[in-house]
Structure formats: C-alpha cells, structure tokens
Protein backbone atom coordinates (compact mmCIF):
# COMPACT_ATOMS: atom_id res chain seq x y z
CA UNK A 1 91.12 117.36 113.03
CA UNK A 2 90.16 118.89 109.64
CA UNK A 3 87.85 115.88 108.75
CA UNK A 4 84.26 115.27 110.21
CA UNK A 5 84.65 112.30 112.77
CA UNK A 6 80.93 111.36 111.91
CA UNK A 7 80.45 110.84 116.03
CA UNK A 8 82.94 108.06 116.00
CA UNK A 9 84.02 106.89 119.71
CA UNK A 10 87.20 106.28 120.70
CA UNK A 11 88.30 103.33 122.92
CA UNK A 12 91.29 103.46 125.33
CA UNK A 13 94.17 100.81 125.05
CA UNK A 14 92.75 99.15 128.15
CA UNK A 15 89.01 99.40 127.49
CA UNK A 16 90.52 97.33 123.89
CA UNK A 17 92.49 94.69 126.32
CA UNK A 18 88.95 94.32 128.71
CA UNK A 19 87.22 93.21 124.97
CA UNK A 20 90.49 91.25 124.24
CA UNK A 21 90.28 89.24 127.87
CA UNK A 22 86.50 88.86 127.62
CA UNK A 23 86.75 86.97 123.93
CA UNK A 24 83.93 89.78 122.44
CA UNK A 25 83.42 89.12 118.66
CA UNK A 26 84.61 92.29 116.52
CA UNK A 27 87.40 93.15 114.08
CA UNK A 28 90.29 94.93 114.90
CA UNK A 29 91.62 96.37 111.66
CA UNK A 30 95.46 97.90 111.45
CA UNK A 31 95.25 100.43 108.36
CA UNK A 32 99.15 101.25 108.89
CA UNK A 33 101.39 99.78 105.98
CA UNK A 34 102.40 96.72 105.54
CA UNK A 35 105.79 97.60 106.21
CA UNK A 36 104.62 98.78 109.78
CA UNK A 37 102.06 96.13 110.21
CA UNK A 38 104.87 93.00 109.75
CA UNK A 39 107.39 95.91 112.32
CA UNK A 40 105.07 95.00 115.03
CA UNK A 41 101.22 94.79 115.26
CA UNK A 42 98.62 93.77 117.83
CA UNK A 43 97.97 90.37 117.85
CA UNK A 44 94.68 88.50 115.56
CA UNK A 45 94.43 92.40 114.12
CA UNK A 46 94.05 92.38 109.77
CA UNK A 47 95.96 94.62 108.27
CA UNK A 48 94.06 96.55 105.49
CA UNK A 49 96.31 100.12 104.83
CA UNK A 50 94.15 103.17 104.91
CA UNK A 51 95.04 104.58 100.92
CA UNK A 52 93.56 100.89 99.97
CA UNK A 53 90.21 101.50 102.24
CA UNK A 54 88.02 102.85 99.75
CA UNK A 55 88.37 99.53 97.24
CA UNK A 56 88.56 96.53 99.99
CA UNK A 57 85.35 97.62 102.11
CA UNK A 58 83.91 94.33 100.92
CA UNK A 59 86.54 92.58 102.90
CA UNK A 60 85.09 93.58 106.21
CA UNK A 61 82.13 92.29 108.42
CA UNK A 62 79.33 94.69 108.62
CA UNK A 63 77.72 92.60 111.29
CA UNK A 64 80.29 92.99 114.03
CA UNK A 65 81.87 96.31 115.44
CA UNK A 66 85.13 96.96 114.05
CA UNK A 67 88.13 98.64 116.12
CA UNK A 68 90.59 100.62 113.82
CA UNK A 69 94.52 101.31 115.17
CA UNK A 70 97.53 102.74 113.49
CA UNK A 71 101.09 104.49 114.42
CA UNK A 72 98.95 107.34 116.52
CA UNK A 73 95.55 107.74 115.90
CA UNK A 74 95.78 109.89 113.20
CA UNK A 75 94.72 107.68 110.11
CA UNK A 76 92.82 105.37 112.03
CA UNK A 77 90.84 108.36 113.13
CA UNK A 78 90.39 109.27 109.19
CA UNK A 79 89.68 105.46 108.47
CA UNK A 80 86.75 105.10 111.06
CA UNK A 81 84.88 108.29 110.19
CA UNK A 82 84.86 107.31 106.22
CA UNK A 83 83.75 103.33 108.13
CA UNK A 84 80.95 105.28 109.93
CA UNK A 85 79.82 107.17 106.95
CA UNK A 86 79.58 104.05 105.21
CA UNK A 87 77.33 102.06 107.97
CA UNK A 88 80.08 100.19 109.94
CA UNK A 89 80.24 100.05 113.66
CA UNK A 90 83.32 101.26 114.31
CA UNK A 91 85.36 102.77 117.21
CA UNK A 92 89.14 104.11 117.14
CA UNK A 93 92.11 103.00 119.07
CA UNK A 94 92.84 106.41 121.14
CA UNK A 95 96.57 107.35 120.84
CA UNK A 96 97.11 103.64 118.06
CA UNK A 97 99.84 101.44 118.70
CA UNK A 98 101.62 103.67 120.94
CA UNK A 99 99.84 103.63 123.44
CA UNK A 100 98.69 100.26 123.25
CA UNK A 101 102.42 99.62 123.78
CA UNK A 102 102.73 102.29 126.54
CA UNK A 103 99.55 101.01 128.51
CA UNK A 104 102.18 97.60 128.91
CA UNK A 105 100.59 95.37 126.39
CA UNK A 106 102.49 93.75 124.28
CA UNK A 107 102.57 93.99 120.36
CA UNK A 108 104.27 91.42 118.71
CA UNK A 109 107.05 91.62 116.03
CA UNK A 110 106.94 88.63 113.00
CA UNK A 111 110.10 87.16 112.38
C-alpha cells in the first residue's frame, strides 16, 4: 500500500461472522458503488461509496466500532485509515466481499 494505514486492524471473514452470530453493536459500512452494493452485499451493511467519504462522515456513529468491506480490500483499506485519522474505531474486512463469499457466507443479491 502507498497510503499510511494509521495502525488500522484487519478482521478475517469469520472473526466478522463470530460478531455477526454474537449480535455485537457496530457498523458495517460497504464503500463499493451503488451499482456493486444493490449486485450483492452483506446483509444489515450501509452502503456509503468511498469518493463520497469525505462529505457524509456525519452519517456515521462515532460511538460504536465500524467494520469497512468492499470488492477486495483495497478501498476499504483506504476508507478505514482516512476513518482512523479522523477518530473512528474502525477495522477492515481482510480480502472484502470476496472472501466473505469464499469463507461460505452468504451475500445476498436485491431483486
């Protein structure tokens, strides 16, 4: 990565499903487009595209940690450093919605 990660953790698709199962109260925040986000997305995730960050901060909690996904890992990666630098608790989904989808959990398609 060319971009300073600001110490931001990762979490693993299943470590994600283990806060899923046990009902833990945080945000999990899809900055792919809308276009990919109505494709398929992870279920009770808000979708809130990465070039649009920097003007809808207000719209997110700063009292609960927030878990970021896209395509890869790639923007979500760029979206939770610029979250860190700007006070949010924030982790990254390791390899996005891939490997969510790899790890056998299911995203769901909208119709």
């Amino acid at each position: 990565m060319l971009f300073n990660t600001y110490g931001i953790k990762n979490i693993t698709a299943q470590d994600l499903q283990g806060k899923i199962r046990n009902n833990e109260d945080f945000l999990l925040l899809d900055v792919r487009t809308p276009q990919e986000h109505h494709a398929e997305a992870i279920e009770n995730s808000y979708l809130l595209p990465v070039q649009e960050l920097s003007f809808r901060t207000d719209e997110l909690p700063q009292n609960k940690e927030i878990v970021v996904y896209c395509r890869v890992g790639n923007r979500s990666a760029f979206a939770a450093a610029y979250l860190a630098r700007m006070g949010y608790q924030v982790k990254n989904l390791e390899g996005g919605i891939i490997a969510w989808n790899s790890a056998g959990n299911g995203a769901y398609a909208r119709a």
